[in-house]
PDB file of N, CA and C in Angstrom:
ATOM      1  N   UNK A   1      96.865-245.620 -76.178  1.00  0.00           N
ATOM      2  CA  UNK A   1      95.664-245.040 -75.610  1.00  0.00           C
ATOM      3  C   UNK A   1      94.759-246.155 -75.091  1.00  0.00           C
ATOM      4  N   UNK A   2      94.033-245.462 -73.863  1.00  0.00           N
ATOM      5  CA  UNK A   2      93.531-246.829 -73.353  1.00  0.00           C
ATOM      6  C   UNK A   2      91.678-246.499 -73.702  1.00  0.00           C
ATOM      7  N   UNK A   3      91.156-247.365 -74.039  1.00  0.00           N
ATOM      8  CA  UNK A   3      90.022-247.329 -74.299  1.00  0.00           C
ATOM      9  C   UNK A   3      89.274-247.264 -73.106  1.00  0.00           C
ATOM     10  N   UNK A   4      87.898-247.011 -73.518  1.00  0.00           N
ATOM     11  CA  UNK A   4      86.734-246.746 -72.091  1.00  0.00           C
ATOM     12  C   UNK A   4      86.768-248.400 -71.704  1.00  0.00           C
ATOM     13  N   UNK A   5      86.452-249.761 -72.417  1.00  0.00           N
ATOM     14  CA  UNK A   5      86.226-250.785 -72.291  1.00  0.00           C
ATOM     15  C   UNK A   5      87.133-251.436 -71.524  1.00  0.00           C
ATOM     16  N   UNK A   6      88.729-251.433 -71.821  1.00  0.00           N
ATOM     17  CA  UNK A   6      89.508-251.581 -71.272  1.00  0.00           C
ATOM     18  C   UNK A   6      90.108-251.610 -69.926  1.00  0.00           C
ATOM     19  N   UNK A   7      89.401-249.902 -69.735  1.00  0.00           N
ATOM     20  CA  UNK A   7      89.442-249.703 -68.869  1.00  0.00           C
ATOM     21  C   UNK A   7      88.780-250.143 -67.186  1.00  0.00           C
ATOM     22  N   UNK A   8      87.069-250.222 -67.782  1.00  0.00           N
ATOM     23  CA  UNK A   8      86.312-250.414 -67.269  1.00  0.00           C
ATOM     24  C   UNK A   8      86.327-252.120 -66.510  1.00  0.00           C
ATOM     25  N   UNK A   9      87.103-253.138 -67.829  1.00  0.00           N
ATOM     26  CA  UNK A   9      87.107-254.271 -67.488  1.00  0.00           C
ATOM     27  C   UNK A   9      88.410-254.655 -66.381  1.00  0.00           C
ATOM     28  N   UNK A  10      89.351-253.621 -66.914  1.00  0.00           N
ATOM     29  CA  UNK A  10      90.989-253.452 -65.775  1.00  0.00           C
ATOM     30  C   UNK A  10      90.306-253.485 -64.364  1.00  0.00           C
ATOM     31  N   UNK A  11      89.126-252.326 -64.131  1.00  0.00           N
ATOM     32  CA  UNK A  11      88.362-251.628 -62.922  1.00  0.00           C
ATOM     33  C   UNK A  11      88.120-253.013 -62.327  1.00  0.00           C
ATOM     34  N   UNK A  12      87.432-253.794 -62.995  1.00  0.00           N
ATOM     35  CA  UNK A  12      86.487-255.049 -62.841  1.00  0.00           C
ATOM     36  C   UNK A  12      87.294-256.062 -61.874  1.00  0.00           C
ATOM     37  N   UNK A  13      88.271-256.140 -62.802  1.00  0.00           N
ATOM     38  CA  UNK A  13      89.415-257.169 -62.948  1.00  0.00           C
ATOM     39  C   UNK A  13      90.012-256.947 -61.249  1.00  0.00           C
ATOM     40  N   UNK A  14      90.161-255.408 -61.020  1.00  0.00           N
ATOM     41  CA  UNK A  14      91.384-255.503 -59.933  1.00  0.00           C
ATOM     42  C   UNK A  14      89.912-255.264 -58.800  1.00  0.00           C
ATOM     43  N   UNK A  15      89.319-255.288 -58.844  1.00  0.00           N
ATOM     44  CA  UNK A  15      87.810-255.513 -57.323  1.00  0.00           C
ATOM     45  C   UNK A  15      88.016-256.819 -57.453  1.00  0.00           C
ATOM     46  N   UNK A  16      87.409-257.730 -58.366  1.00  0.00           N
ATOM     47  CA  UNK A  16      87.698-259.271 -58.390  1.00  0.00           C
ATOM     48  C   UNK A  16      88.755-259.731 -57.726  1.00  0.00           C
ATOM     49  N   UNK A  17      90.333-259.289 -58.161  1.00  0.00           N
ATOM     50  CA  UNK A  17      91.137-260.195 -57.690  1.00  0.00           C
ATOM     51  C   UNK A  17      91.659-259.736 -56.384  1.00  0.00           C
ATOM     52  N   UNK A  18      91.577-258.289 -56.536  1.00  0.00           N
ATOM     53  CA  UNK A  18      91.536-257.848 -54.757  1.00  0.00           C
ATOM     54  C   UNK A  18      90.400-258.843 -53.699  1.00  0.00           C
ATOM     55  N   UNK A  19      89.529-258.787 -54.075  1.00  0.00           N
ATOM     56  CA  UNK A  19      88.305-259.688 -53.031  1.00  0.00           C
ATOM     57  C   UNK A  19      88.797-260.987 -52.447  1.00  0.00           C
ATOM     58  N   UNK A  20      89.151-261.575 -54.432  1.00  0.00           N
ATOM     59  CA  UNK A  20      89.610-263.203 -54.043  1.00  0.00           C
ATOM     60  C   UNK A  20      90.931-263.469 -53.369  1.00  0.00           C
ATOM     61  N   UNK A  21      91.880-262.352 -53.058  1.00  0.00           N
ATOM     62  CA  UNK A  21      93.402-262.095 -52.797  1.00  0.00           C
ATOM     63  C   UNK A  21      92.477-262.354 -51.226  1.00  0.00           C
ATOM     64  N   UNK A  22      92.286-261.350 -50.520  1.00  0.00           N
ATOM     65  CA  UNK A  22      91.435-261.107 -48.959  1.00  0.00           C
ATOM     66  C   UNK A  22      90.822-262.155 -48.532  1.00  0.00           C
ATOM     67  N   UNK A  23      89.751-262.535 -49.510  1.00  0.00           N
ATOM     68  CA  UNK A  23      88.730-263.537 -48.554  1.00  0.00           C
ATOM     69  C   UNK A  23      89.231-265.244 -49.286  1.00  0.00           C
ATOM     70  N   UNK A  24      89.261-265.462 -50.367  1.00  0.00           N
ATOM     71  CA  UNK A  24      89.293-266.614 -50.704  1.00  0.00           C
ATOM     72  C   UNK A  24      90.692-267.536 -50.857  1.00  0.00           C
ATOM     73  N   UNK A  25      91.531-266.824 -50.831  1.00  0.00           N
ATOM     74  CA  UNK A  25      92.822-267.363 -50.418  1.00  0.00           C
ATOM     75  C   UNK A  25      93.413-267.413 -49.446  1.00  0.00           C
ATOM     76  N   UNK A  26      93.356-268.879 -49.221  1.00  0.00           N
ATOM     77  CA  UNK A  26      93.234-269.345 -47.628  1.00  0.00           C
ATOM     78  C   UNK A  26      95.219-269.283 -47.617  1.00  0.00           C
ATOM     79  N   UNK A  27      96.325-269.008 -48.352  1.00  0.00           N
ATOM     80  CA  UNK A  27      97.771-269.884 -48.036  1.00  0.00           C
ATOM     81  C   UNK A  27      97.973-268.571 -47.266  1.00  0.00           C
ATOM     82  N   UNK A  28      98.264-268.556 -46.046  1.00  0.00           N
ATOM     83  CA  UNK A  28      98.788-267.839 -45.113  1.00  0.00           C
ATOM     84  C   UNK A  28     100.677-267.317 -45.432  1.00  0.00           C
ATOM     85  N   UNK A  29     101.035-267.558 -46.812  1.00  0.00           N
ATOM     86  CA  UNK A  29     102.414-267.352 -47.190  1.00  0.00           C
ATOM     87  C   UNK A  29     102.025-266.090 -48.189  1.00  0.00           C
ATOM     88  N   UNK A  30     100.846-265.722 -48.216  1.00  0.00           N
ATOM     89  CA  UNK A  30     100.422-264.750 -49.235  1.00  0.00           C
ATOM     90  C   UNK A  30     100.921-263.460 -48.357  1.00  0.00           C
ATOM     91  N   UNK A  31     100.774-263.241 -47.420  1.00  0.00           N
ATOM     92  CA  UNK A  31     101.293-261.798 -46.498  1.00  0.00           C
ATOM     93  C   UNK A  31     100.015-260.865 -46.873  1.00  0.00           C
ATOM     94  N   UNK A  32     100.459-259.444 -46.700  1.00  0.00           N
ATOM     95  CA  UNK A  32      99.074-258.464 -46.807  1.00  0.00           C
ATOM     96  C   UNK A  32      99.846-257.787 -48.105  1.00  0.00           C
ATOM     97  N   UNK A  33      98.952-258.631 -49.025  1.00  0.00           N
ATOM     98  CA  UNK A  33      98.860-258.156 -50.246  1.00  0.00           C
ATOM     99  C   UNK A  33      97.654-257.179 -50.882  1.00  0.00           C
ATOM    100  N   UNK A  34      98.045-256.082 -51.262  1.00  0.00           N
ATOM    101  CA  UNK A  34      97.228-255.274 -51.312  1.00  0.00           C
ATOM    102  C   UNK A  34      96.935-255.047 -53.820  1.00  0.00           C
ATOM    103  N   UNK A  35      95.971-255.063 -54.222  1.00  0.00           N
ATOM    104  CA  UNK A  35      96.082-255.105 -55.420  1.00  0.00           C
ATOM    105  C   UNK A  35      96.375-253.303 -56.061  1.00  0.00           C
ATOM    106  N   UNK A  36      96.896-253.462 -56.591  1.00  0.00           N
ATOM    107  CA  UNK A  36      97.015-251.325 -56.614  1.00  0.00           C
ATOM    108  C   UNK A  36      96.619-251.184 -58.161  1.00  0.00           C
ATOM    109  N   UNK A  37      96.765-251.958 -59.406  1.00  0.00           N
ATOM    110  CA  UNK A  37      95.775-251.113 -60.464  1.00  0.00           C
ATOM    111  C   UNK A  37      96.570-252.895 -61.256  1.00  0.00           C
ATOM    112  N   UNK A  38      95.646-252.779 -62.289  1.00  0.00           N
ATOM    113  CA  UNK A  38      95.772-253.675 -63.672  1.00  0.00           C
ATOM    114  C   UNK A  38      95.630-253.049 -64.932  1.00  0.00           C
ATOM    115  N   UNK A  39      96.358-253.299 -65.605  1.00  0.00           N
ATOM    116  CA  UNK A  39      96.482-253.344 -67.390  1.00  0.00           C
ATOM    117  C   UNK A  39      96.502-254.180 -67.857  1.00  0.00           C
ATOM    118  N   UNK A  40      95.468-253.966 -68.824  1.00  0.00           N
ATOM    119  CA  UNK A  40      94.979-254.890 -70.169  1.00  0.00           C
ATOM    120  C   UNK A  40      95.709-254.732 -71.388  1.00  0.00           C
ATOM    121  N   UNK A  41      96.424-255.756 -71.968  1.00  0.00           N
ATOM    122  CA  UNK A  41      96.492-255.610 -73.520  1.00  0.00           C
ATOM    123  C   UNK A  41      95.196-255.141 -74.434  1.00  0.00           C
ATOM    124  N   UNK A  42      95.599-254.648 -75.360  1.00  0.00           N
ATOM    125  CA  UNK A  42      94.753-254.002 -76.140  1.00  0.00           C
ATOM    126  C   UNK A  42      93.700-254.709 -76.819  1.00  0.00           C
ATOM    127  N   UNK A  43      94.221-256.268 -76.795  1.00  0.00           N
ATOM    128  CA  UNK A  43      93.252-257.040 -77.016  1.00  0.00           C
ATOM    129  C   UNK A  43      92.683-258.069 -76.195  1.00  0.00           C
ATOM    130  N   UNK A  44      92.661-257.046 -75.050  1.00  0.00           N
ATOM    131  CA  UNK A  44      91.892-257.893 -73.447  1.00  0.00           C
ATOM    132  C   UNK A  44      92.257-259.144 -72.975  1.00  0.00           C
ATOM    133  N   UNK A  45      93.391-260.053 -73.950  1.00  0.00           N
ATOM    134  CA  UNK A  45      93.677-261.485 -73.443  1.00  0.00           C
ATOM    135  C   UNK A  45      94.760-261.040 -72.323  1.00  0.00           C
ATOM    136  N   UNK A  46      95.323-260.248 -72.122  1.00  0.00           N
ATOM    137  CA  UNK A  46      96.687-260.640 -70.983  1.00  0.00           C
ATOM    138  C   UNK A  46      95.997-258.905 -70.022  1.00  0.00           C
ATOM    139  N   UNK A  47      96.209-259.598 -68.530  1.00  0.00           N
ATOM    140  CA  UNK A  47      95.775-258.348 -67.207  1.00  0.00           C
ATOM    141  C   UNK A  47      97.282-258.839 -67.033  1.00  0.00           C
ATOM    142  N   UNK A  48      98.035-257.441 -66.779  1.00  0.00           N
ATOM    143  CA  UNK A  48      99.208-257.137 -65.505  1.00  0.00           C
ATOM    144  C   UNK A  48      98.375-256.834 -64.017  1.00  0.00           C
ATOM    145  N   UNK A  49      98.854-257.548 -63.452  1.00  0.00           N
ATOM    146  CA  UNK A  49      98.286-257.470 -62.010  1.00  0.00           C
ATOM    147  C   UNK A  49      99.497-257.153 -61.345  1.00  0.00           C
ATOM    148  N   UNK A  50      99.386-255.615 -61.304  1.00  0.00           N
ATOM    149  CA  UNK A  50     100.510-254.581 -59.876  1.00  0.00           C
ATOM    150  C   UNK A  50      99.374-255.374 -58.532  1.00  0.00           C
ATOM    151  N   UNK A  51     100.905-255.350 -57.738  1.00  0.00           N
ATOM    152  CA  UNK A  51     100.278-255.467 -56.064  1.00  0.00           C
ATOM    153  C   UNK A  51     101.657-254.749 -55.243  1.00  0.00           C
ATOM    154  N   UNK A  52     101.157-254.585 -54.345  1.00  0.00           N
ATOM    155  CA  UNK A  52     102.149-254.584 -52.881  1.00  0.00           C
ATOM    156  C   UNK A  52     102.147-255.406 -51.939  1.00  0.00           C
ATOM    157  N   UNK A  53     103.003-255.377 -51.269  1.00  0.00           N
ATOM    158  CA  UNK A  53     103.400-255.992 -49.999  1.00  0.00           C
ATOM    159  C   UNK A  53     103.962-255.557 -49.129  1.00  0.00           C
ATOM    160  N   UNK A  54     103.316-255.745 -47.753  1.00  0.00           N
ATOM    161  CA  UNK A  54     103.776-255.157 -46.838  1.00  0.00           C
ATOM    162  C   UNK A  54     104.204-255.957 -46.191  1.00  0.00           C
ATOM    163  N   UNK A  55     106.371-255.697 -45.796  1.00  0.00           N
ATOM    164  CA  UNK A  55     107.115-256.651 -46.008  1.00  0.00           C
ATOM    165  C   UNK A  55     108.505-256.693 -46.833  1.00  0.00           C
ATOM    166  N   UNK A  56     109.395-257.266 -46.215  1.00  0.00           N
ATOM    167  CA  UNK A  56     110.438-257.117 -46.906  1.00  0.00           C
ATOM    168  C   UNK A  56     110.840-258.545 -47.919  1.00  0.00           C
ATOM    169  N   UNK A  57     111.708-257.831 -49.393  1.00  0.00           N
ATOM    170  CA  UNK A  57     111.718-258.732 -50.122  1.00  0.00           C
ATOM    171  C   UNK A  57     111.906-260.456 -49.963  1.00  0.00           C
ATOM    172  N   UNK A  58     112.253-261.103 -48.965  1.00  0.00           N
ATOM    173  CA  UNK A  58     112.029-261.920 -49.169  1.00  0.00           C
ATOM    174  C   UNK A  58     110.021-262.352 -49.182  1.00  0.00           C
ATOM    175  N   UNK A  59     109.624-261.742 -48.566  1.00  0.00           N
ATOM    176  CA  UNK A  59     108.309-262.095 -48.231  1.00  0.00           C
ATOM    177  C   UNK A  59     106.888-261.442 -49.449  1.00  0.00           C
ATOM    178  N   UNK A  60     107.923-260.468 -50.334  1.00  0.00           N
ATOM    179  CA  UNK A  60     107.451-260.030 -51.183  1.00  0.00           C
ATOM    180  C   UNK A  60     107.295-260.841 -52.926  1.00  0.00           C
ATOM    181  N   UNK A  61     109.034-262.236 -52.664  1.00  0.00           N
ATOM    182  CA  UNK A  61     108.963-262.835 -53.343  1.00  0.00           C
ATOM    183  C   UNK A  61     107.846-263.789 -53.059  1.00  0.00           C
ATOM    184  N   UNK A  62     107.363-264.382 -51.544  1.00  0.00           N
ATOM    185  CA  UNK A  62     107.073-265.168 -51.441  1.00  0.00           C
ATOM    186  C   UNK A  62     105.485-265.219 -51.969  1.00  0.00           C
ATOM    187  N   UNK A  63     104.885-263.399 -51.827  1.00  0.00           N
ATOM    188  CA  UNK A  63     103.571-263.142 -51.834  1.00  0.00           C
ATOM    189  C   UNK A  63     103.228-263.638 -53.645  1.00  0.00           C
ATOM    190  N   UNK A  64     104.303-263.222 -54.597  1.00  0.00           N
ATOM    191  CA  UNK A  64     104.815-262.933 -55.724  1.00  0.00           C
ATOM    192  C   UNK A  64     104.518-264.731 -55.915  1.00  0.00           C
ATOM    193  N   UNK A  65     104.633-265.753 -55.688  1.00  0.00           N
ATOM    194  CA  UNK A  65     105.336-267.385 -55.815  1.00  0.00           C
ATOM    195  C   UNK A  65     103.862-267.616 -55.396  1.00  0.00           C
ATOM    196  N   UNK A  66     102.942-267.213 -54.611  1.00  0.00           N
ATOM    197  CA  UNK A  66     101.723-267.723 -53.772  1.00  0.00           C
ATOM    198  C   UNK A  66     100.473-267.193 -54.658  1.00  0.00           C
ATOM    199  N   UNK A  67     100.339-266.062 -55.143  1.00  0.00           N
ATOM    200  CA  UNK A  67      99.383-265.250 -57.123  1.00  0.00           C
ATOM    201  C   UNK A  67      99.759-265.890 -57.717  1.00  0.00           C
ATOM    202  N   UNK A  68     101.231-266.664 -57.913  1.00  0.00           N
ATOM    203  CA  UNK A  68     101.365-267.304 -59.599  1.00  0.00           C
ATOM    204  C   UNK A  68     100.833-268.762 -59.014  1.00  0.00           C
ATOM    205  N   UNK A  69     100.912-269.324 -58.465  1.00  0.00           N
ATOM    206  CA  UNK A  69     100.185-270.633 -57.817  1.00  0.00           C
ATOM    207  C   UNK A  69      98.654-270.909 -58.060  1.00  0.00           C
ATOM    208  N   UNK A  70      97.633-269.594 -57.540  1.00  0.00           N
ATOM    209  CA  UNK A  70      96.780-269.716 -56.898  1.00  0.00           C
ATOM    210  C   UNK A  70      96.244-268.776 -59.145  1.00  0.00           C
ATOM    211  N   UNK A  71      96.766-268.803 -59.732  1.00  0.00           N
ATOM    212  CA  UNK A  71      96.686-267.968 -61.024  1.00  0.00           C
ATOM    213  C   UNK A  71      94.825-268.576 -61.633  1.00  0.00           C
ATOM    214  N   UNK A  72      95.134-270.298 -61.686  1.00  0.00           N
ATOM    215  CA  UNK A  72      93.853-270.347 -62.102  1.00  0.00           C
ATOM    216  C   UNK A  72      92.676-270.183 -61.305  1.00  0.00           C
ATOM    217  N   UNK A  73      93.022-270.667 -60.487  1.00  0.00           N
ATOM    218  CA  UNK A  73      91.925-270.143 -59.327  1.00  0.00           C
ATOM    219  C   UNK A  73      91.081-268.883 -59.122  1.00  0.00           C
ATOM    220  N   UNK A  74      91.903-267.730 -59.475  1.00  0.00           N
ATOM    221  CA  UNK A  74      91.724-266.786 -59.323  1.00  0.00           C
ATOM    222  C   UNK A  74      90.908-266.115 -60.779  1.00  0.00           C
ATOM    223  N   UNK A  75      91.555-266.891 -61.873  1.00  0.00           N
ATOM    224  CA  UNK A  75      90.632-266.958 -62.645  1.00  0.00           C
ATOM    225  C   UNK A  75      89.529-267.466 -63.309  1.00  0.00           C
ATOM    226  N   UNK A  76      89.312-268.372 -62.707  1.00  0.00           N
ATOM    227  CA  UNK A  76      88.048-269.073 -62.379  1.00  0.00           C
ATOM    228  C   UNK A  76      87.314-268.104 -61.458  1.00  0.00           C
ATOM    229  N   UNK A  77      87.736-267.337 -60.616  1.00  0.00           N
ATOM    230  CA  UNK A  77      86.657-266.518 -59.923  1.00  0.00           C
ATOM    231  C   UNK A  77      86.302-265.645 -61.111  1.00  0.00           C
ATOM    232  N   UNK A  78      87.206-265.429 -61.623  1.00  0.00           N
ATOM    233  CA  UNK A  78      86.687-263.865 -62.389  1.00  0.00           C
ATOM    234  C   UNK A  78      86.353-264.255 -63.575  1.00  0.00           C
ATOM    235  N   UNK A  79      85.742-265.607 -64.191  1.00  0.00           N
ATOM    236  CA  UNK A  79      85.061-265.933 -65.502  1.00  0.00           C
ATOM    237  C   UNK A  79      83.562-265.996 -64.649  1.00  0.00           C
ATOM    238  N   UNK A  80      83.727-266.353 -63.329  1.00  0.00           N
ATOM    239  CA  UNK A  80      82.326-266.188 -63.265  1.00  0.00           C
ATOM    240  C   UNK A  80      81.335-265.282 -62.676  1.00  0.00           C
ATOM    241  N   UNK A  81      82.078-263.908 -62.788  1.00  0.00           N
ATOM    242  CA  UNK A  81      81.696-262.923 -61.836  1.00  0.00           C
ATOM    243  C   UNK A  81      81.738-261.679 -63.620  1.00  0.00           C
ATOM    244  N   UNK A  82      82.421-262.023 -64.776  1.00  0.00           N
ATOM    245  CA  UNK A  82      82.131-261.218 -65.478  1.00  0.00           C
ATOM    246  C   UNK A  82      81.671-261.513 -66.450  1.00  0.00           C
ATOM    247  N   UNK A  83      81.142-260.514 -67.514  1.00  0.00           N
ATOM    248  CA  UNK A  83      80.564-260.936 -68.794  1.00  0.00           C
ATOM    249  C   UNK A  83      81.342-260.824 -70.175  1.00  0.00           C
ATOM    250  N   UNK A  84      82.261-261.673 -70.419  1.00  0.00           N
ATOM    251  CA  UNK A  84      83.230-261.801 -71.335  1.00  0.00           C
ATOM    252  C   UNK A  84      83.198-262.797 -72.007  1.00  0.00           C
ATOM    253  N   UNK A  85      83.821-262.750 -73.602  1.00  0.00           N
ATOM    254  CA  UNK A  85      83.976-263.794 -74.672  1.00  0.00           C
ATOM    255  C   UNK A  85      85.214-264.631 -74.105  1.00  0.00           C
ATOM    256  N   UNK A  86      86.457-264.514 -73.249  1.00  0.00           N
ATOM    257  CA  UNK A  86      87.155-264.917 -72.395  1.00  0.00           C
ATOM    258  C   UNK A  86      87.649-263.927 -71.283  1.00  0.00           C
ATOM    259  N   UNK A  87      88.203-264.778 -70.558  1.00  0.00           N
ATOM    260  CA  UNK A  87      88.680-264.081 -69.578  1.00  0.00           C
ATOM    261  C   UNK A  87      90.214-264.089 -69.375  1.00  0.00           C
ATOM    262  N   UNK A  88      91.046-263.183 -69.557  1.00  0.00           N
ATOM    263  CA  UNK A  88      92.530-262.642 -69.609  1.00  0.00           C
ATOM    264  C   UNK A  88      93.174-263.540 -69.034  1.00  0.00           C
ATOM    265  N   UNK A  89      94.366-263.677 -69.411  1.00  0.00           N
ATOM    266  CA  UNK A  89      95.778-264.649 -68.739  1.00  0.00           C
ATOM    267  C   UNK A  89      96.011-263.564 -67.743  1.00  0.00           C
ATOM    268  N   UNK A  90      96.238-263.856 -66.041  1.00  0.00           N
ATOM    269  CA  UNK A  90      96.640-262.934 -65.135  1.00  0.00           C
ATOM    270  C   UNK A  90      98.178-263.007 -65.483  1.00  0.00           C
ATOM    271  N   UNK A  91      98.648-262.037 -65.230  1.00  0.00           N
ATOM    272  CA  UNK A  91     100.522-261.990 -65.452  1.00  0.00           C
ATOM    273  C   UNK A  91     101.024-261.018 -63.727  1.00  0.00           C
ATOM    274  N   UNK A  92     101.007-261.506 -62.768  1.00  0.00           N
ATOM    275  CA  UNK A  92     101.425-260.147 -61.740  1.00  0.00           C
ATOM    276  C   UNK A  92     102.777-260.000 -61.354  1.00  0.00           C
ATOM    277  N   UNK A  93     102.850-258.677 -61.213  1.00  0.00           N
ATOM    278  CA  UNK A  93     104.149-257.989 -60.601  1.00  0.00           C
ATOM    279  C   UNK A  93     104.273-257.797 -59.609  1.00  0.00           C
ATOM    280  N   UNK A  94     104.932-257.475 -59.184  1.00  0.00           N
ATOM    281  CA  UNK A  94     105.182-256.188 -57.590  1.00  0.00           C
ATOM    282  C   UNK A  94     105.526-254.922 -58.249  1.00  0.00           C
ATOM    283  N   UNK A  95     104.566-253.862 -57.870  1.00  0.00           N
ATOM    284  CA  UNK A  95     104.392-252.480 -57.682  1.00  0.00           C
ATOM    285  C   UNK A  95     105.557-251.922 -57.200  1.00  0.00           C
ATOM    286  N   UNK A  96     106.540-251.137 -57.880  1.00  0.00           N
ATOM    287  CA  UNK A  96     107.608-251.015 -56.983  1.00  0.00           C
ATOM    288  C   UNK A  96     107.492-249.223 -57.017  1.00  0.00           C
ATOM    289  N   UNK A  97     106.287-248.612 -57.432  1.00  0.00           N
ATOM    290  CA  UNK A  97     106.139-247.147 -57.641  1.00  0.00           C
ATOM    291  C   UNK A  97     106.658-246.428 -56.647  1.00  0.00           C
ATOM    292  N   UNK A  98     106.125-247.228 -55.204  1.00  0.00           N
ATOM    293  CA  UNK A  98     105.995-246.273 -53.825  1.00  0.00           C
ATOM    294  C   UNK A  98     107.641-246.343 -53.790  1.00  0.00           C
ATOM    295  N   UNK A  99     108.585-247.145 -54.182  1.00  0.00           N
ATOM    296  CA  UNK A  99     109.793-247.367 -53.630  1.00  0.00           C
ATOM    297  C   UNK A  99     110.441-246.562 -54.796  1.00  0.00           C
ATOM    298  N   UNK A 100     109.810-246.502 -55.684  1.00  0.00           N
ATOM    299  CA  UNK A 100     110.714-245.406 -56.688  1.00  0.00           C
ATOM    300  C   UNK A 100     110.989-244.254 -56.329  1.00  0.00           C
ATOM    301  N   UNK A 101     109.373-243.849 -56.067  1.00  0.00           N
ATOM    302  CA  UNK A 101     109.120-242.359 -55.318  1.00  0.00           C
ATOM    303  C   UNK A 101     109.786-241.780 -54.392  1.00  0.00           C
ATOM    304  N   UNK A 102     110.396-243.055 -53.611  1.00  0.00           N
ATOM    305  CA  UNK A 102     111.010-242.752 -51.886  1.00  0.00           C
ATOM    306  C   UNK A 102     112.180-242.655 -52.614  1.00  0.00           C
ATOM    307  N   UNK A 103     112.974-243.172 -53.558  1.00  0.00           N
ATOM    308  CA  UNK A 103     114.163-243.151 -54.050  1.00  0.00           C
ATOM    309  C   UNK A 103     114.641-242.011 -54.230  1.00  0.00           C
ATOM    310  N   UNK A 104     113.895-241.498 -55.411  1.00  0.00           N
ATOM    311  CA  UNK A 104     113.839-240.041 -55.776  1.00  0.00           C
ATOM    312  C   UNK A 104     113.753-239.138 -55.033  1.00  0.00           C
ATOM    313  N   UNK A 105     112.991-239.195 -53.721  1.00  0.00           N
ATOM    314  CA  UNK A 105     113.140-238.849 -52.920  1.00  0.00           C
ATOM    315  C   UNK A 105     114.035-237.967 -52.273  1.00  0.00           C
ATOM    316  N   UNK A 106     114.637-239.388 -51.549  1.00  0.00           N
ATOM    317  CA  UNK A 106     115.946-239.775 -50.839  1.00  0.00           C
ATOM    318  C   UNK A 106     117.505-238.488 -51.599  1.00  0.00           C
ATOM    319  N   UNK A 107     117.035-238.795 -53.102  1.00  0.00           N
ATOM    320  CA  UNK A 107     117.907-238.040 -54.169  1.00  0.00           C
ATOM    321  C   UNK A 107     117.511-236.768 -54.526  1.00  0.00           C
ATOM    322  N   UNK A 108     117.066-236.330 -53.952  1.00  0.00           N
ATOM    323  CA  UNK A 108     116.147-234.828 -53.971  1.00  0.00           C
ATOM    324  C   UNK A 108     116.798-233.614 -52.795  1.00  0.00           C
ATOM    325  N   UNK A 109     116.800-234.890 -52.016  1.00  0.00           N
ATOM    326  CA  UNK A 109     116.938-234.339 -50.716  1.00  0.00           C
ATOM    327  C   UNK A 109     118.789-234.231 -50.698  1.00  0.00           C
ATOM    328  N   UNK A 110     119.296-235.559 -51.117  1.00  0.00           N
ATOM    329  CA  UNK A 110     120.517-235.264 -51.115  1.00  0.00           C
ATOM    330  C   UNK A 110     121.381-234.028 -51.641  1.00  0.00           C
ATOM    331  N   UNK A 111     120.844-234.274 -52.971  1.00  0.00           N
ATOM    332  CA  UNK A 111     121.096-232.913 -53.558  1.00  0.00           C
ATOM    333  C   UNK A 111     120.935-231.360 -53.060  1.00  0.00           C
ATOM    334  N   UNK A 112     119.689-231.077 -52.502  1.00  0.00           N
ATOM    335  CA  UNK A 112     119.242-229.974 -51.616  1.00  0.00           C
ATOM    336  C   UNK A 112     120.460-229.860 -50.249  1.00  0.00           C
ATOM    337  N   UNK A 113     120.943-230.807 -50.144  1.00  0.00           N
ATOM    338  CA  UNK A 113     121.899-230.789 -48.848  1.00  0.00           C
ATOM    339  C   UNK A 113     123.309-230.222 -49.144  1.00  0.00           C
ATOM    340  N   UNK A 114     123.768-231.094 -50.313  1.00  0.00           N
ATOM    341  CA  UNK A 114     124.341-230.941 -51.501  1.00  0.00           C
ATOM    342  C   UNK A 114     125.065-229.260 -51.780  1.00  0.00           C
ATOM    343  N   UNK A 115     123.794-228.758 -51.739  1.00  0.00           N
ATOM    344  CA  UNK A 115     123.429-227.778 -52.758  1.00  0.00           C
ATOM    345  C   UNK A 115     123.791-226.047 -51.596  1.00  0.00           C
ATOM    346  N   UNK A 116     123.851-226.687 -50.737  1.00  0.00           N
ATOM    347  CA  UNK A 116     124.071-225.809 -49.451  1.00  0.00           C
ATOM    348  C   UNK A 116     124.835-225.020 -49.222  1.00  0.00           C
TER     349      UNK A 116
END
């Protein structure tokens, strides 16, 4: 269960690193990375940072190689933009929801054809 606090600081967390993703990261190998939600451990030290990319996997690894680079940086923005006893280890992924969805999809449909 996720707490109100948790939550609120996840909220925090993904405006912050969305902003600093857009305006303050200048490496042009980042692509259009978009931030789509964060989770907090229960004891606020570790954010999962989901993103997308628009782009195919190689360029998705590359966006993926260019967040883990730019990691302290990014948290250095966000110790000084919030009000915390520390501020979380970033950990990010790639979001692969939208591509699940299309999967299932894809297998929905087959079946319905399938099914004829």
């Amino acid at each position: 269960m996720v707490s109100i606090r948790q939550k609120k600081l996840a909220d925090q967390i993904k405006k912050i690193v969305s902003e600093v993703v857009d305006r303050k990261l200048k490496d042009p190998r980042k692509g259009f990375v978009t931030i789509t939600h964060v989770k907090l451990s229960g004891d606020l030290r570790i954010a999962s940072v989901f993103f997308t990319v628009l782009g195919n996997t190689e360029s998705v690894q590359e966006s993926l190689d260019v967040l883990n680079r730019a990691n302290h940086f990014i948290r250095n923005e966000i110790a000084s933009q919030i009000k915390a006893r520390f501020v979380p280890e970033l950990r990010f992924f790639v979001d692969d929801t939208m591509e699940y969805a299309r999967r299932i999809e894809e297998l929905l449909e087959d079946l319905k054809k399938k099914g004829r």
